[in-house]
Protein backbone atom coordinates (compact mmCIF):
# COMPACT_ATOMS: atom_id res chain seq x y z
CA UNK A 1 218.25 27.92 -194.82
CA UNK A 2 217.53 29.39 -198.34
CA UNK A 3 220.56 29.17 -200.12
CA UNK A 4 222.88 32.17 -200.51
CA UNK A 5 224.33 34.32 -203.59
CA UNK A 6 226.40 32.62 -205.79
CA UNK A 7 228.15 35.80 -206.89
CA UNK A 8 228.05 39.23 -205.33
CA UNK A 9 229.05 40.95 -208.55
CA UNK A 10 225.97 40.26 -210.67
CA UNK A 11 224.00 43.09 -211.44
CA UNK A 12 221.62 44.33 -209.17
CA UNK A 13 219.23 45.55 -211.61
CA UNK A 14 217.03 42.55 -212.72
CA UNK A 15 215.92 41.18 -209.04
CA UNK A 16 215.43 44.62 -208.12
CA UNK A 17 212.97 44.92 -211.13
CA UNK A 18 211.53 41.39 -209.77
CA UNK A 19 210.85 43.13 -207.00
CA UNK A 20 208.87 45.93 -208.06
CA UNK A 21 206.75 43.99 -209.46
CA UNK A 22 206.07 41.64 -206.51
CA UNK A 23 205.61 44.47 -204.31
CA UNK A 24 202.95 46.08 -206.88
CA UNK A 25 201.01 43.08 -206.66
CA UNK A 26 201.17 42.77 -202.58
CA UNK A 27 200.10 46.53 -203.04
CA UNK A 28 197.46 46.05 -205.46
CA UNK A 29 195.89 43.22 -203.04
CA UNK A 30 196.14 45.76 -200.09
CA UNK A 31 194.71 48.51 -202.19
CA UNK A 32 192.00 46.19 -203.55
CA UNK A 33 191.12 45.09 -200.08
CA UNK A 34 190.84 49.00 -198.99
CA UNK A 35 188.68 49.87 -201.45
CA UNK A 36 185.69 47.42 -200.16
CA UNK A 37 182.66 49.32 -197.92
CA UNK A 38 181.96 46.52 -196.27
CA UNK A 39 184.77 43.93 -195.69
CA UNK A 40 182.88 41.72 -193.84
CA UNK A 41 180.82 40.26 -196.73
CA UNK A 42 184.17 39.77 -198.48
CA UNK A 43 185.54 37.76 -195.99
CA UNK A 44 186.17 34.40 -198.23
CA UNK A 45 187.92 36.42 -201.05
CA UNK A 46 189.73 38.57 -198.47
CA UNK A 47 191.32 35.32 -196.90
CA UNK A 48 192.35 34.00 -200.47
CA UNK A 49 193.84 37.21 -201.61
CA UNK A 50 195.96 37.13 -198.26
CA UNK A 51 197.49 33.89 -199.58
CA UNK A 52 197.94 35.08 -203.08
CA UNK A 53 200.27 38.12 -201.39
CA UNK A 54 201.28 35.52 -199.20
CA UNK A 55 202.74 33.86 -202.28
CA UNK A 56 204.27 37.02 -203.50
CA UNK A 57 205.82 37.63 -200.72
CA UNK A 58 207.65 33.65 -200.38
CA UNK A 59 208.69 34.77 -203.87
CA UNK A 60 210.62 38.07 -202.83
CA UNK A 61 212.18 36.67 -199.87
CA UNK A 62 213.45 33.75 -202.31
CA UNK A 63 215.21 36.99 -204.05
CA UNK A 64 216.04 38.37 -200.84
CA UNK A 65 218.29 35.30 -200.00
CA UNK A 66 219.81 34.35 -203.40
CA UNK A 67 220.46 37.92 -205.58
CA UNK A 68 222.69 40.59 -204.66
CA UNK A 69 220.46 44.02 -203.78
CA UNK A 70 221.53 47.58 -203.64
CA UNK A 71 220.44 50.26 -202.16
CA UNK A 72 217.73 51.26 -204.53
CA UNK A 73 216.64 47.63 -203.75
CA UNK A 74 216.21 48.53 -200.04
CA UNK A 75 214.59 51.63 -200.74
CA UNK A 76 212.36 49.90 -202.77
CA UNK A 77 211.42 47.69 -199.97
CA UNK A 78 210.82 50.35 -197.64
CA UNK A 79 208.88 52.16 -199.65
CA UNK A 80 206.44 49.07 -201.06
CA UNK A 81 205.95 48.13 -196.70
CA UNK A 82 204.72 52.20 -195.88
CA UNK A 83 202.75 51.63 -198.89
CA UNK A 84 201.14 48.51 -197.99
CA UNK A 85 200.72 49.96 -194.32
CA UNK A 86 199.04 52.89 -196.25
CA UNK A 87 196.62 51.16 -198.33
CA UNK A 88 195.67 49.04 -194.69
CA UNK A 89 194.83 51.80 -192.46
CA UNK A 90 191.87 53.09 -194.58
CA UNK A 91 190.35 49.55 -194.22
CA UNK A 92 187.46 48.64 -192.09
CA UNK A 93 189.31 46.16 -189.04
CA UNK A 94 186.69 43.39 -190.21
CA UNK A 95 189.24 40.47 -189.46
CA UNK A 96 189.38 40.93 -185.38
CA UNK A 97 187.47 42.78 -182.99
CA UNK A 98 189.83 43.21 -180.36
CA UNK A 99 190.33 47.03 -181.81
CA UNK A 100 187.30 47.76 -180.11
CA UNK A 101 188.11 46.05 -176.80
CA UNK A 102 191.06 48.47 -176.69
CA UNK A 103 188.85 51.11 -177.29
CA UNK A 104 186.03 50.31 -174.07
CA UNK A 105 189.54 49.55 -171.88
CA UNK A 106 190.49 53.17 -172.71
CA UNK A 107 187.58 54.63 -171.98
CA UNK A 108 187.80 53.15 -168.88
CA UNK A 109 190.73 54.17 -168.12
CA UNK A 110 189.81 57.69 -168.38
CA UNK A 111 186.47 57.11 -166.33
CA UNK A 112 188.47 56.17 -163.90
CA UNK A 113 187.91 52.82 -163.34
CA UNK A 114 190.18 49.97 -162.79
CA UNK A 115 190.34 47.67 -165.60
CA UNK A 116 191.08 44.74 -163.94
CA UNK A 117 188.34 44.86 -162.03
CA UNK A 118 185.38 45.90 -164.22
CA UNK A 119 184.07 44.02 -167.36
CA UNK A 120 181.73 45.31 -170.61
CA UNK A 121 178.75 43.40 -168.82
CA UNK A 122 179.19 44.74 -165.66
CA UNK A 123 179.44 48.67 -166.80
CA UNK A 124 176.66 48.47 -170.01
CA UNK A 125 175.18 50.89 -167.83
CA UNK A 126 177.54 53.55 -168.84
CA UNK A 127 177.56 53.17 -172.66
CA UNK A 128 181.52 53.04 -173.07
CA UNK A 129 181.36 50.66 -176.23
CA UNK A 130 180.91 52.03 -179.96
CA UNK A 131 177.65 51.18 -180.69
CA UNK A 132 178.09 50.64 -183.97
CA UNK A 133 180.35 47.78 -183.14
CA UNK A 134 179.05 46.22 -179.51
CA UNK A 135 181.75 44.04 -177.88
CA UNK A 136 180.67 40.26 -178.23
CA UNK A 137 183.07 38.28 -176.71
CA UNK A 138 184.85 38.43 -173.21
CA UNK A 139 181.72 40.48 -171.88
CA UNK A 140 182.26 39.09 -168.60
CA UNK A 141 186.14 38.99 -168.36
CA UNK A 142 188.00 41.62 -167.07
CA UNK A 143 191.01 42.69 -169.05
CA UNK A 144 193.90 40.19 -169.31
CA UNK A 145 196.31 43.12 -170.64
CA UNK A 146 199.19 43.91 -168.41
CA UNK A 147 200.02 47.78 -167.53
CA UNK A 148 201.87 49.34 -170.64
CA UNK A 149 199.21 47.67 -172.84
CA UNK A 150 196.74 49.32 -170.80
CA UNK A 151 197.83 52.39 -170.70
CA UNK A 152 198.59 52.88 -174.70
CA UNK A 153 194.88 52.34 -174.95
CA UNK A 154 194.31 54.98 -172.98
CA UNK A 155 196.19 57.38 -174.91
CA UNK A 156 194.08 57.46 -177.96
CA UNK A 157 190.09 57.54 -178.62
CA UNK A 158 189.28 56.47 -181.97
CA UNK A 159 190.04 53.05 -183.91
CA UNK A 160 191.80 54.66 -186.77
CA UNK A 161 194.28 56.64 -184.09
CA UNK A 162 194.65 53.07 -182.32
CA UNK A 163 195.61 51.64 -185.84
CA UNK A 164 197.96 54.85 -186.47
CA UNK A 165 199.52 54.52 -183.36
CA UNK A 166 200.32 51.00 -183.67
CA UNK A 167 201.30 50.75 -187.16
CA UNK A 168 204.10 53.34 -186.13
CA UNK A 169 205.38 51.21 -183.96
CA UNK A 170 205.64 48.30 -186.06
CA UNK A 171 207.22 50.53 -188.20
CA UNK A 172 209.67 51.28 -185.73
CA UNK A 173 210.55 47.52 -185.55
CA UNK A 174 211.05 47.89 -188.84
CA UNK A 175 214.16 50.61 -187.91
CA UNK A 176 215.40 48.35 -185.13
CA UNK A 177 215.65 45.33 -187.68
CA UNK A 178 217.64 47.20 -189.57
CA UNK A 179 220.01 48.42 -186.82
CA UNK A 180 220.28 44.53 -186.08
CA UNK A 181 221.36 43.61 -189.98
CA UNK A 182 223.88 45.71 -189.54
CA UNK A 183 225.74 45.29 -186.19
CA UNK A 184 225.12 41.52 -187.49
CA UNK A 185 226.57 42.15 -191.11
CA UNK A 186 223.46 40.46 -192.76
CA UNK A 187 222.05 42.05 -195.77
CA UNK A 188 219.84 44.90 -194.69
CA UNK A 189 216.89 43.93 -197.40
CA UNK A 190 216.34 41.35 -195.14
CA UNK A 191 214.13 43.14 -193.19
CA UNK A 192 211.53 42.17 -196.15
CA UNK A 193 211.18 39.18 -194.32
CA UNK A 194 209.27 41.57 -191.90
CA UNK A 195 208.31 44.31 -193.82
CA UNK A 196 206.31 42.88 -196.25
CA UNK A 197 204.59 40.02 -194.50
CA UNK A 198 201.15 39.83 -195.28
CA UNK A 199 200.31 39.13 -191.57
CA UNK A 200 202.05 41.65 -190.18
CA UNK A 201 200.57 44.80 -192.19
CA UNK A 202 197.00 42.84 -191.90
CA UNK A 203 197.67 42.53 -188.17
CA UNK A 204 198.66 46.08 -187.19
CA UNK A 205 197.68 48.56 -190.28
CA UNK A 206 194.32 46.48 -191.02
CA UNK A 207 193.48 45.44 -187.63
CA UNK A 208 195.38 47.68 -185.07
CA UNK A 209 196.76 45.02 -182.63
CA UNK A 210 198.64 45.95 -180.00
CA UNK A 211 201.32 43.60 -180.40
CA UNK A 212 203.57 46.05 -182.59
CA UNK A 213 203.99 47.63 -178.58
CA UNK A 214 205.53 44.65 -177.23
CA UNK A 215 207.39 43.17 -180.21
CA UNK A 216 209.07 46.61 -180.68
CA UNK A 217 210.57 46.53 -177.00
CA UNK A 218 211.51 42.65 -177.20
CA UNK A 219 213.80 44.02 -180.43
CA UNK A 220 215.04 46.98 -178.83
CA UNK A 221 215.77 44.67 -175.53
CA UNK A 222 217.65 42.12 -178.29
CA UNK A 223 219.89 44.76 -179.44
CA UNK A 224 221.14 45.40 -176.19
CA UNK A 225 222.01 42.42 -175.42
CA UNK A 226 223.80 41.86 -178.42
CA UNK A 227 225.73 45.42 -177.75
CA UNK A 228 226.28 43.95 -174.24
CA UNK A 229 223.93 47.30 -172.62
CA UNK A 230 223.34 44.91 -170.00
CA UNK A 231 220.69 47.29 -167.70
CA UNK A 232 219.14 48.43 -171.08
CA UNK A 233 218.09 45.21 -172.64
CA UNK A 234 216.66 44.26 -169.20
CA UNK A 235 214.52 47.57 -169.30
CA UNK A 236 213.16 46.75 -172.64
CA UNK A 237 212.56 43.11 -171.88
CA UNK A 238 210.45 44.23 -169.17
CA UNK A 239 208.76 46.74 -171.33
CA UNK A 240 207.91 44.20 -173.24
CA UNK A 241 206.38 41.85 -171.07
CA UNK A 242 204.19 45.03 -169.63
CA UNK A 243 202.85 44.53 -172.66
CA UNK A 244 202.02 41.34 -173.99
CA UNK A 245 203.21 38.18 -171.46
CA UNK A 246 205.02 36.27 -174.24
CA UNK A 247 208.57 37.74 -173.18
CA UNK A 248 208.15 36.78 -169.94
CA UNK A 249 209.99 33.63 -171.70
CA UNK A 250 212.93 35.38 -172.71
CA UNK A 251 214.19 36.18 -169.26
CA UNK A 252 216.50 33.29 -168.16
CA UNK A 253 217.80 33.67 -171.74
CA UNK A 254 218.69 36.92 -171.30
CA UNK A 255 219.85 36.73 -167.33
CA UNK A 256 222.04 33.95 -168.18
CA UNK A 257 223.77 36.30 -170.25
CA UNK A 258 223.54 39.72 -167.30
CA UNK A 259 223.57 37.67 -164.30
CA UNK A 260 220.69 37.15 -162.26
CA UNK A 261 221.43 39.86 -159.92
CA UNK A 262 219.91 41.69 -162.85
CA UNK A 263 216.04 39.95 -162.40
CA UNK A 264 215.23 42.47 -159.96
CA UNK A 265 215.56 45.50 -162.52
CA UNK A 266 212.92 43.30 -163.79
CA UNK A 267 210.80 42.57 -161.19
CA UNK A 268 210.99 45.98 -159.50
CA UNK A 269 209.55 47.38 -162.90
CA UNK A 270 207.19 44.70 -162.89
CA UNK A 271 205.80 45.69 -159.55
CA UNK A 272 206.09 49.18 -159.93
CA UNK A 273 203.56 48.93 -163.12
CA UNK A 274 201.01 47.27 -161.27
CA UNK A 275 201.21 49.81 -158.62
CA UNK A 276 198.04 51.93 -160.37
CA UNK A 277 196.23 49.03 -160.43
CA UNK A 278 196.83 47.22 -156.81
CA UNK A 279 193.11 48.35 -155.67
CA UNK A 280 192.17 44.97 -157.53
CA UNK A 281 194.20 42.98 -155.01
CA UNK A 282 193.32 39.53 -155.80
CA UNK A 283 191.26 39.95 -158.90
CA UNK A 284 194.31 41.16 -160.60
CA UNK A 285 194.94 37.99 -162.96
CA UNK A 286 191.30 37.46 -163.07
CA UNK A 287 191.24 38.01 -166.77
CA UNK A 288 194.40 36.20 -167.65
CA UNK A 289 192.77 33.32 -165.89
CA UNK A 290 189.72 32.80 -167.45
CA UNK A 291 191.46 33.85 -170.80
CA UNK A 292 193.56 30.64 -169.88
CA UNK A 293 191.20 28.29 -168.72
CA UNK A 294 188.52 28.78 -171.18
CA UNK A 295 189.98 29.74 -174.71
CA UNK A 296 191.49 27.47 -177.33
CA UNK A 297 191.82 28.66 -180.64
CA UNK A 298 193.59 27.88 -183.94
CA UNK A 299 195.93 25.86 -181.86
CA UNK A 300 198.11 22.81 -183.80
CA UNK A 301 200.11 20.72 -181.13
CA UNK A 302 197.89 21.41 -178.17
CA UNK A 303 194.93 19.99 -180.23
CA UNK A 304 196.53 17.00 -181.35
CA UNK A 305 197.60 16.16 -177.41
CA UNK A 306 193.68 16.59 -176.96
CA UNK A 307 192.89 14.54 -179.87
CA UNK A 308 195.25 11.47 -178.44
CA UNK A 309 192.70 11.68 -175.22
CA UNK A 310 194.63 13.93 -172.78
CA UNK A 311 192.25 16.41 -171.05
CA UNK A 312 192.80 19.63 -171.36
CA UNK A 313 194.77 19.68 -168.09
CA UNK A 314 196.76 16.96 -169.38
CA UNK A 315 197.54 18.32 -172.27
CA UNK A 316 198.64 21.83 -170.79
CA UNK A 317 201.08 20.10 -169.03
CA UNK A 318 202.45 18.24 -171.99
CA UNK A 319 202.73 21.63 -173.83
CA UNK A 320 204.50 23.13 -170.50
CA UNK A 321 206.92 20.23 -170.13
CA UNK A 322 207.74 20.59 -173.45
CA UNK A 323 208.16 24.17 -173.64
CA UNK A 324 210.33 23.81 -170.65
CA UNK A 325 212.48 21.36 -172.01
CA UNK A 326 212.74 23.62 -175.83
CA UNK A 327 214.06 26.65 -173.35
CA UNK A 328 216.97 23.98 -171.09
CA UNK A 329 217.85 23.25 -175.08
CA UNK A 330 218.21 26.38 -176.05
CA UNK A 331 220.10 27.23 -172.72
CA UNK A 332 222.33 24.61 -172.70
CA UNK A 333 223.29 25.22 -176.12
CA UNK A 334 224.18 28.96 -176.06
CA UNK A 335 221.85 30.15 -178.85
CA UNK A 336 222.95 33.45 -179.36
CA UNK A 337 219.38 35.91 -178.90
CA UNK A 338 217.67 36.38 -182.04
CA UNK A 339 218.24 32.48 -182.80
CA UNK A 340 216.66 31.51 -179.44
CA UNK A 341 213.63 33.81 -179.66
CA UNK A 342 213.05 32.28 -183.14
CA UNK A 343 213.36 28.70 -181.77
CA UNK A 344 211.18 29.71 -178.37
CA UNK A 345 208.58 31.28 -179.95
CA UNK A 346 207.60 29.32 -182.55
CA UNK A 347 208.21 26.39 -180.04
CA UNK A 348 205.51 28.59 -177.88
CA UNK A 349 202.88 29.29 -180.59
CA UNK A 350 202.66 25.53 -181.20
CA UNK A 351 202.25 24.04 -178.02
CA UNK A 352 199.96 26.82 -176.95
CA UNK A 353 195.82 26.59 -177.06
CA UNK A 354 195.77 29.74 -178.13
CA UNK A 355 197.69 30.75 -181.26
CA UNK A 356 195.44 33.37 -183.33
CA UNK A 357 196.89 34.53 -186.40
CA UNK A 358 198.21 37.74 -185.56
CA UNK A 359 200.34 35.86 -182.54
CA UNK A 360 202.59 34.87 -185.05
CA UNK A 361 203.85 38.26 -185.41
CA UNK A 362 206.24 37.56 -182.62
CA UNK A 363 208.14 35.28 -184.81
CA UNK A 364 208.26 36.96 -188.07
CA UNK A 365 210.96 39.54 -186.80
CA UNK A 366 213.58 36.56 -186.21
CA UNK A 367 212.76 35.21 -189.71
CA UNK A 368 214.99 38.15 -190.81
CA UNK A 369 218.10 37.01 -189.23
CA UNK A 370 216.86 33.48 -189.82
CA UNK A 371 214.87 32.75 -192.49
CA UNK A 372 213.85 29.34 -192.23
CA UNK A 373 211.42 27.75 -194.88
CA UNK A 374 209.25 25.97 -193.39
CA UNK A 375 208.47 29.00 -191.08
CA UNK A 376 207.93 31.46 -193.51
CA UNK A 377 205.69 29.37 -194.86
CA UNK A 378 203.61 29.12 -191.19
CA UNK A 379 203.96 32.99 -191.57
CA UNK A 380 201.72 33.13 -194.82
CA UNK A 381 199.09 29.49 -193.96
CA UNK A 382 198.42 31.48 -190.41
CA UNK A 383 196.19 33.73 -192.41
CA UNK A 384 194.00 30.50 -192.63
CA UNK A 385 193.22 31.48 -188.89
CA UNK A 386 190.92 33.89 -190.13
CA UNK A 387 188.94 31.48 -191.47
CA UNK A 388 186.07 31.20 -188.67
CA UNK A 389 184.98 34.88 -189.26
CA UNK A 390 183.77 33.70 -192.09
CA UNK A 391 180.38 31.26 -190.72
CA UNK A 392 180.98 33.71 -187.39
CA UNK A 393 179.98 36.92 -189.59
CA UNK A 394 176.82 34.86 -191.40
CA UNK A 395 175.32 34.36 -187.68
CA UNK A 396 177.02 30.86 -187.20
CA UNK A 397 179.52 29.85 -184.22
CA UNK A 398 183.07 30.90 -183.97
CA UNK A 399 184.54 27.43 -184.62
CA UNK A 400 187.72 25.70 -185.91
CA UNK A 401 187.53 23.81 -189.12
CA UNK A 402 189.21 20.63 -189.59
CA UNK A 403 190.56 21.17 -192.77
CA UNK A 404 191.56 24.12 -192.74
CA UNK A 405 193.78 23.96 -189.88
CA UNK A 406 195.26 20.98 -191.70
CA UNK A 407 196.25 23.10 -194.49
CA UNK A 408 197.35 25.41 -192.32
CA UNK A 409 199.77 23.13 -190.20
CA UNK A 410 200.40 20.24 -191.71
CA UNK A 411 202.49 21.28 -194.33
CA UNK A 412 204.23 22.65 -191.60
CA UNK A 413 204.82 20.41 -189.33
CA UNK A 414 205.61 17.92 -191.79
CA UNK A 415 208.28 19.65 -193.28
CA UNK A 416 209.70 20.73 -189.66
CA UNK A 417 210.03 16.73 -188.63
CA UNK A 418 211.46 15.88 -191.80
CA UNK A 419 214.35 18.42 -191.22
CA UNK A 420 214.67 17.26 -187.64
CA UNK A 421 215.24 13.43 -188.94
CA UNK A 422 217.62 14.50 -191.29
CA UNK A 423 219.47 16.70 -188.56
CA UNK A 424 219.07 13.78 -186.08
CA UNK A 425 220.27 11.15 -189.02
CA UNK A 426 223.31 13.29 -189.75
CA UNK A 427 224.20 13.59 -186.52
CA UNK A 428 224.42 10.14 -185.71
CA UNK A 429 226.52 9.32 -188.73
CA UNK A 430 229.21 12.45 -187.68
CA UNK A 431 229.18 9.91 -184.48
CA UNK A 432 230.15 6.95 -185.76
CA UNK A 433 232.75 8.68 -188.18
């Protein structure tokens, strides 16, 4: 952990000033980046200037944790994050595509058409994509989004309402965070750790990803749990996983803690959301499956299992027995909620094939409540994910580099075994003792 203040009378006044000017340069990056025509030839300096706010941003959480902050401070920070969302919106989405996929599933939608039957290649025909921005990947996969996902794409028609709509939700995470600092007596500027993430704004305000849906239901579902709204936090949970699969983790966290009785809440909602969509019948998970079976992407422990000459089945299962084992840990030790979806996700995002930049959204929240080093500092390399849009965007192949995803993880990694040793170390001396 970073360390905390040494005195809680010192004036407030000269980290506050620190960070106005940290947040003017994260907002000078973001305005910078808005004011470019055509992003995509930009896409090297755009990835560097990430880091730089990246750095920033290390910077004002290191304030964060060690000075006492008022509540100018706060406002300060709340302000500086609309801002940065601001500056965001008005750019071009040139770091993902996937904007545009929500876009053709809409459209869809309101065609009526099922989703998870139908594909871009199979309905050309009918000239649902923006043709200034044809869909180039996934042309033959049906959608792998489940139902609430769906359906928010189907309540707006242009990509800068997609991007409105889901940088108000991440927004509203922003609100629930701070309802959680204070039931939890934490300092409420914490919610910088969120708020002015570099990935985060880039991922919703920049690019419009739908994540902000889920992640803002997975919060809400938290803080129930922690108020002990039993039927509530079960709702959200299952709001969540509606819309992106990742909570589907959470669940024998949180039924250990309402009873299992309380899974079929959760499984009657599940059911009931695929009701719409049951003419697919058995091509339902068609699109989760091939997503499955045939992506890999920025991925750090997964790759390394396939480096050591594990197939990709192999190593799949390695990741799964793992992850299995990270969620009996965190079971059998009682981690309270917001500890164990810090410790599950990131165990999830690393062992996973897939783990594209904006993924790591889903464990940025938790780094508010638990702001561990070494994982705010995954929070800033991911933006080194982008970097195959830059070769991709000249004509060249959507690939991986090396190096790159050594910067990106190593450091990482590194830093997360060396604290395990020590733990491990320590605890084997409190033994003997």
């Amino acid at each position: 952990m970073i360390s905390k203040p040494k005195s809680a009378t010192a004036s407030t006044v000269p980290p506050t000033l620190l960070l106005v000017m940290l947040g003017g340069g994260i907002g000078g990056i973001f305005f910078h980046l808005s004011r470019h025509s055509n992003p995509k030839s930009f896409l090297p300096e755009t990835i560097g200037l990430l880091l730089a706010a990246g750095v920033l941003y290390v910077i004002a959480a290191y304030i964060v944790e060690r000075y006492p902050l008022g509540w100018t401070a706060l406002a300060i920070i709340l302000g500086a994050a609309l801002a940065f969302r601001f500056s965001a919106l008005s750019t071009e989405p040139a770091l993902s595509s996937d904007v545009y996929r929500y876009q053709w599933e809409g459209r869809v939608q309101r065609a009526a058409i099922n989703p998870y039957t139908a594909h871009p290649e199979a309905l050309k025909h009918l000239a649902l994509e923006d043709p200034p921005h044809p869909l180039d990947t996934g042309r033959s996969t049906p959608t792998l989004y489940p139902p609430l996902s769906e359906w928010s794409f189907s309540w707006v028609r242009t990509i800068p309402g997609y991007k409105r709509l889901y940088t108000g939700l991440d927004v509203a995470s922003m609100a629930v965070l701070l309802l959680l600092l204070k039931i939890r007596k934490q300092p409420r500027a914490r919610v910088l750790m969120y708020a002015w993430n570099p990935g985060v704004v880039v991922a919703f305000a920049m690019c419009g990803h739908h994540d902000s849906l889920a992640i803002l239901a997975l919060l809400a579902a938290n803080l129930f749990i922690i108020r002990k709204l039993e039927t509530l936090s079960i709702f959200f949970l299952a709001l969540s996983f509606l819309s992106k699969f990742f909570a589907g983790l959470f669940l024998p966290l949180f039924l250990k803690r309402t009873g299992w009785a309380q899974g079929g809440l959760f499984l009657a909602m599940i059911a009931a959301a695929y009701v719409p969509y049951a003419s697919a019948g058995s091509k339902l998970l068609d699109g989760l499956v091939q997503y499955a079976a045939g992506w890999e992407n920025n991925d750090s422990l997964y790759r390394l299992f396939l480096l050591a000459g594990n197939s990709k089945a192999q190593a799949g299962l390695i990741s799964g027995i793992l992850l299995a084992a990270l969620l009996a840990y965190v079971l059998k030790r009682r981690l309270e909620p917001l500890h164990a979806g810090l410790v599950l996700m990131t165990g999830l995002l690393l062992l996973s094939p897939n783990a594209f930049p904006w993924y790591f959204t889903w464990v940025i929240p938790f780094l508010c409540f638990y702001p561990h080093p070494p994982l705010l500092l995954l929070s800033v390399t991911c933006v080194l994910g982008y970097s195959p849009l830059v070769a991709y965007a000249a004509g060249e192949q959507y690939t991986d580099l090396p190096l790159i995803m050594v910067l990106e993880y190593a450091p990482v990694l590194l830093w997360l075994s060396y604290l395990a040793a020590r733990q491990t170390g320590n605890s084997k001396i409190e033994n003997r003792v």
